[in-house]
N, C-alpha and C. Protein backbone atom coordinates (compact mmCIF):
# COMPACT_ATOMS: atom_id res chain seq x y z
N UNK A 1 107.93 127.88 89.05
CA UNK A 1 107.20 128.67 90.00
C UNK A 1 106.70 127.75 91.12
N UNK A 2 106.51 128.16 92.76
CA UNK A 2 106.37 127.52 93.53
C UNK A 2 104.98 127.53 93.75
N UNK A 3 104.03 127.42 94.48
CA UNK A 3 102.73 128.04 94.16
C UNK A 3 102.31 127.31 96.05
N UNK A 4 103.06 126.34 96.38
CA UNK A 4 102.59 125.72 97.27
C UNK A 4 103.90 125.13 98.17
N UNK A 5 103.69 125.14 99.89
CA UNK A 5 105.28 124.87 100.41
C UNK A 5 105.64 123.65 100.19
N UNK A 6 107.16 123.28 99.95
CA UNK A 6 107.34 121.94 99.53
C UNK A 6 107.39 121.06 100.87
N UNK A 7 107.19 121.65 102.07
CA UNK A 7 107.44 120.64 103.20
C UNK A 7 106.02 120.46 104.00
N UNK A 8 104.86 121.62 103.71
CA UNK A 8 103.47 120.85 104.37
C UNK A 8 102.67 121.43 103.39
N UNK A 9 102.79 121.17 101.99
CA UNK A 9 101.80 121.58 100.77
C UNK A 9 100.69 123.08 101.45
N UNK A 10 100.88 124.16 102.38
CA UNK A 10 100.35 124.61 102.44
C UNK A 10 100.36 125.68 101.54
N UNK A 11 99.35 126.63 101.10
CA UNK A 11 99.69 127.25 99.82
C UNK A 11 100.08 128.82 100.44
N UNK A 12 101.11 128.95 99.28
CA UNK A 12 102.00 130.46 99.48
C UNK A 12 101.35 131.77 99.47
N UNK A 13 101.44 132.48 100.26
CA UNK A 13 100.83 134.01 100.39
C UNK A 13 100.93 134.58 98.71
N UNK A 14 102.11 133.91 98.12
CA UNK A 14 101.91 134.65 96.69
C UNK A 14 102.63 133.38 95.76
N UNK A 15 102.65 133.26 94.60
CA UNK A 15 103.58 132.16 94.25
C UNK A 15 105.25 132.75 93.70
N UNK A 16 105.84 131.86 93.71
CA UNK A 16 107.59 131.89 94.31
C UNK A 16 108.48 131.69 93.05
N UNK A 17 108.83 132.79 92.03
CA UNK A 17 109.16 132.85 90.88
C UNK A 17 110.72 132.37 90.90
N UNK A 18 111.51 133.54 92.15
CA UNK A 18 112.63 134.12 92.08
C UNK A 18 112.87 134.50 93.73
N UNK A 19 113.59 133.74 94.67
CA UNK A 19 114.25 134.46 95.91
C UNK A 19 113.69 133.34 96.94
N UNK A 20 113.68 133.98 97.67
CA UNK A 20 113.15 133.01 98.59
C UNK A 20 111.14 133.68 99.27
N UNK A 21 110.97 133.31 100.68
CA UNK A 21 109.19 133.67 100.69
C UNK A 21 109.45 132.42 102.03
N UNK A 22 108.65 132.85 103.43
CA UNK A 22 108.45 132.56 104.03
C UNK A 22 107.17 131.69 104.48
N UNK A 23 107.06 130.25 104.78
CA UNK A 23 105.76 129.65 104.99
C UNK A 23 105.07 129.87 105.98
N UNK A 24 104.03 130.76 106.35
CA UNK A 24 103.53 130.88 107.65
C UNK A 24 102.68 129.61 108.27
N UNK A 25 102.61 128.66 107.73
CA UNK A 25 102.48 127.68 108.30
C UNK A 25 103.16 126.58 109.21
N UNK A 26 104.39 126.48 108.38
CA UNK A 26 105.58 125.18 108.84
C UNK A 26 106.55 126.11 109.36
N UNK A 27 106.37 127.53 109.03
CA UNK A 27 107.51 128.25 109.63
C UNK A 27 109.12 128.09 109.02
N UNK A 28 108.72 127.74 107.97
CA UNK A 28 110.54 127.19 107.01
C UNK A 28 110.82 128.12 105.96
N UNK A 29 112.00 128.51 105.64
CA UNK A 29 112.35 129.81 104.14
C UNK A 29 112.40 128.54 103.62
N UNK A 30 111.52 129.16 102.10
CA UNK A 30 111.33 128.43 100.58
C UNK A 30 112.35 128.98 99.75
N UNK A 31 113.06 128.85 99.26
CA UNK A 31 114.34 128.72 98.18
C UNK A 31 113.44 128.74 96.99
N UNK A 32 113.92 129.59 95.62
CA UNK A 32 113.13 128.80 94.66
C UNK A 32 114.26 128.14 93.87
N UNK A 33 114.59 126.90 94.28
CA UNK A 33 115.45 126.20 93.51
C UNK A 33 114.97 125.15 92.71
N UNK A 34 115.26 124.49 92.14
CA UNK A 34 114.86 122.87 91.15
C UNK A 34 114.08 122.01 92.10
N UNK A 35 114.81 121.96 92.72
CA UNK A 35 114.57 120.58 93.93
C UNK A 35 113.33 121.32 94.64
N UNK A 36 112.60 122.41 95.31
CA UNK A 36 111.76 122.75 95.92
C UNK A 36 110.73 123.34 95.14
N UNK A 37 111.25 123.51 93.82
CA UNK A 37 110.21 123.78 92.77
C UNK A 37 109.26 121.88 92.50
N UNK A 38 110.44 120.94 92.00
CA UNK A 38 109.94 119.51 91.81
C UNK A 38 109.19 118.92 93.06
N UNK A 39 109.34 119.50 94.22
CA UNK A 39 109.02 118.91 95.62
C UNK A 39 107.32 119.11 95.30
N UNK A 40 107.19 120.42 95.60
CA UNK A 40 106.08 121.36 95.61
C UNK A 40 105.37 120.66 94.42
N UNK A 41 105.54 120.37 93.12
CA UNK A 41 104.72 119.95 92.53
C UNK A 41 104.17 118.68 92.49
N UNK A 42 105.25 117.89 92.98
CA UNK A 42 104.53 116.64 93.42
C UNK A 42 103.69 116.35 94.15
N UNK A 43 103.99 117.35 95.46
CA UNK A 43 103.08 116.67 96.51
C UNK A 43 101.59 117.72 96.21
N UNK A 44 101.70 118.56 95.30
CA UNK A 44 100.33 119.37 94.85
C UNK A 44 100.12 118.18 94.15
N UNK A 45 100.66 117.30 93.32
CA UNK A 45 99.67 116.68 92.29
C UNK A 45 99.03 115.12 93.32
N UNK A 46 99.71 114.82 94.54
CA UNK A 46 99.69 113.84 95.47
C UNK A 46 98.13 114.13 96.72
N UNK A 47 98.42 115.60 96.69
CA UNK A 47 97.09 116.06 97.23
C UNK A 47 95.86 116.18 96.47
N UNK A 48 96.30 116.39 94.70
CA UNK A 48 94.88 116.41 94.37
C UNK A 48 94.31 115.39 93.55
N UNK A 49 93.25 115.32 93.47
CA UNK A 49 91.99 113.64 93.00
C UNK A 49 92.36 113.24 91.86
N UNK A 50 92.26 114.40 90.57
CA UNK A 50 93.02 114.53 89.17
C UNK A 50 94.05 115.39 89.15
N UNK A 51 94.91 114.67 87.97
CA UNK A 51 95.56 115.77 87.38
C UNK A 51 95.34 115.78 86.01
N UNK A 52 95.41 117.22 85.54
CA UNK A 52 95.38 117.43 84.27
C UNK A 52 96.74 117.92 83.96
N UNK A 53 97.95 116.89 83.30
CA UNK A 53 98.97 117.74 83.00
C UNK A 53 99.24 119.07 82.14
N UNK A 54 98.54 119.08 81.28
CA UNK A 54 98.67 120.16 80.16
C UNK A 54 98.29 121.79 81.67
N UNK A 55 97.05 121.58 82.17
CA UNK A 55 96.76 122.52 82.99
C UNK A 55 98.00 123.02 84.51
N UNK A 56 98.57 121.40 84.95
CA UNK A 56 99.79 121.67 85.93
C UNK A 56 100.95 122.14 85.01
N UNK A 57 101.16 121.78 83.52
CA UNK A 57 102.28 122.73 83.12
C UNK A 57 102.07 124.13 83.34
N UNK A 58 100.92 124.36 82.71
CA UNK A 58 100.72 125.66 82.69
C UNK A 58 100.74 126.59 83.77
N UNK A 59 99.91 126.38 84.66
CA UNK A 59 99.95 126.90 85.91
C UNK A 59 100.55 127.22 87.08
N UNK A 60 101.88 125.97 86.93
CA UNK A 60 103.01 125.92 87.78
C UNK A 60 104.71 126.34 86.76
N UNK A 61 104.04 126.57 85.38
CA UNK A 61 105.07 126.81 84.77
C UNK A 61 106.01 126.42 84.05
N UNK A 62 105.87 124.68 83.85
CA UNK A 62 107.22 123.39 84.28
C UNK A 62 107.31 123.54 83.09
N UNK A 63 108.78 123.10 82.92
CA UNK A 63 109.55 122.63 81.58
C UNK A 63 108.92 121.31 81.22
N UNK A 64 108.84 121.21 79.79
CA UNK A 64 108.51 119.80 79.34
C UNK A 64 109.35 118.56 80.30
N UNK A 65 110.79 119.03 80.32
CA UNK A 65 111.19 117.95 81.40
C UNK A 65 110.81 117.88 82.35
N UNK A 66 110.89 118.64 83.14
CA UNK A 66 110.01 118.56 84.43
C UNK A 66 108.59 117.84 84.76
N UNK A 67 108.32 118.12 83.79
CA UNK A 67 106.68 117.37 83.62
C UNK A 67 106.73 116.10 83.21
N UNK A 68 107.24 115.45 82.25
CA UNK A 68 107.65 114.45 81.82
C UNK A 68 108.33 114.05 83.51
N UNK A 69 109.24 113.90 83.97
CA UNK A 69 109.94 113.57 85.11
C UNK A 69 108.68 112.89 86.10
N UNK A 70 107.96 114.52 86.06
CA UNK A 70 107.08 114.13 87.31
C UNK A 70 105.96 112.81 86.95
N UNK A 71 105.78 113.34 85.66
CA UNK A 71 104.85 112.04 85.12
C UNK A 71 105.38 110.64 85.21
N UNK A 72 106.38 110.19 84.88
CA UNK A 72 107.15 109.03 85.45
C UNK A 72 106.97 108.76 86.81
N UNK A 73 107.51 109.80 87.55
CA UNK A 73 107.50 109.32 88.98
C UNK A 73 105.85 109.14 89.55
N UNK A 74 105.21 109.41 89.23
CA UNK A 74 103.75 109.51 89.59
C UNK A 74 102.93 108.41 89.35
N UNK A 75 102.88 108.37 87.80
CA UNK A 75 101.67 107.38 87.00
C UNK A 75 102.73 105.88 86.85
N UNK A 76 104.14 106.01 86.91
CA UNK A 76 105.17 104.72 85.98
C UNK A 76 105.56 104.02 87.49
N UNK A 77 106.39 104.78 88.18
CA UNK A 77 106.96 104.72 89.11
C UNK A 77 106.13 104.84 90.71
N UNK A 78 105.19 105.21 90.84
CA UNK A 78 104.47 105.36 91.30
C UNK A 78 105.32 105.72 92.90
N UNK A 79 105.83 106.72 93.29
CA UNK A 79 107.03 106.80 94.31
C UNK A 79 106.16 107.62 95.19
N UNK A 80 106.59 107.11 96.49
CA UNK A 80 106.36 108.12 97.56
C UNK A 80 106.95 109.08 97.90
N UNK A 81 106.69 109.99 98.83
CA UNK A 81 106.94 111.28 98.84
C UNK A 81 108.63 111.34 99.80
N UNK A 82 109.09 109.75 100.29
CA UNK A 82 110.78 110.12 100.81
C UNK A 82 111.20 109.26 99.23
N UNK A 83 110.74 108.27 98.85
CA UNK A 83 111.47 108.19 97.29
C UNK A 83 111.59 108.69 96.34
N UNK A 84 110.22 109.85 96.52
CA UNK A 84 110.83 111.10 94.83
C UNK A 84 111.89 112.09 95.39
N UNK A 85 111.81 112.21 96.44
CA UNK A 85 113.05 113.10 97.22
C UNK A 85 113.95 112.17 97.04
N UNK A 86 114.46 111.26 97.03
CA UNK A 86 115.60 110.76 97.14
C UNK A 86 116.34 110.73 95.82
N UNK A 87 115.26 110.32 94.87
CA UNK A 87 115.54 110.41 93.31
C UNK A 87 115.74 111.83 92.87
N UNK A 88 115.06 112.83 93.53
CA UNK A 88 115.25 114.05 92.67
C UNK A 88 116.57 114.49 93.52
N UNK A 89 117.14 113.94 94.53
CA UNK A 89 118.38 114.80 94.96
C UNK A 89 119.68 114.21 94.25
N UNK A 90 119.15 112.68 93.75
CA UNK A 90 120.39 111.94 93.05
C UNK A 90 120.29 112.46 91.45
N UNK A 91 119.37 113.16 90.91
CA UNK A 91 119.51 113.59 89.98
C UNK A 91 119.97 114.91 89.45
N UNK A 92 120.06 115.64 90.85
CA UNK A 92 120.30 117.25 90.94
C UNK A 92 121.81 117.04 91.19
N UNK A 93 122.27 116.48 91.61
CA UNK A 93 123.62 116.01 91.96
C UNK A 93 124.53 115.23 90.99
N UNK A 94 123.91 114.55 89.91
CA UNK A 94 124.55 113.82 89.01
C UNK A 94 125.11 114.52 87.47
């Protein structure tokens, strides 16, 4: 689930299960695909002070992998926001 846009973290008129949903902010169509689902949650967890993972599974929905993933790239890896894009497109692709 998307909950927030993946290109200026502004948050969605509704959150983004299935189809696409328009950002009235950045003005860009949201896809709900892998890659803009993983985008969106990163840079929500990049904008906020804590995270509580058990509460971002829940709330955003994520697969244990997904969460696990993001947790790597975050707390291990510690990647910025053009290097988790770069990693999550070489992994969507592989």
């Amino acid at each position: 689930m998307i909950c927030y846009c993946p290109y200026c973290t502004n948050d969605l008129p509704e959150p983004l299960r299935n189809g696409v949903i328009f950002c009235q902010k950045c003005s860009r169509i949201i896809t709900s695909d892998k890659e803009n689902e993983l985008i969106s949650a990163y840079k929500f967890i990049k904008k906020s002070n804590q995270v509580n993972w058990n509460q971002l599974k829940f709330y955003l929905k994520l697969e244990e992998d997904d969460l696990n993933f993001l947790k790597k790239c975050v707390e291990e890896e510690e990647l910025n926001p053009q290097e988790f894009e770069i990693k999550i497109k070489k992994m969507l692709c592989a």
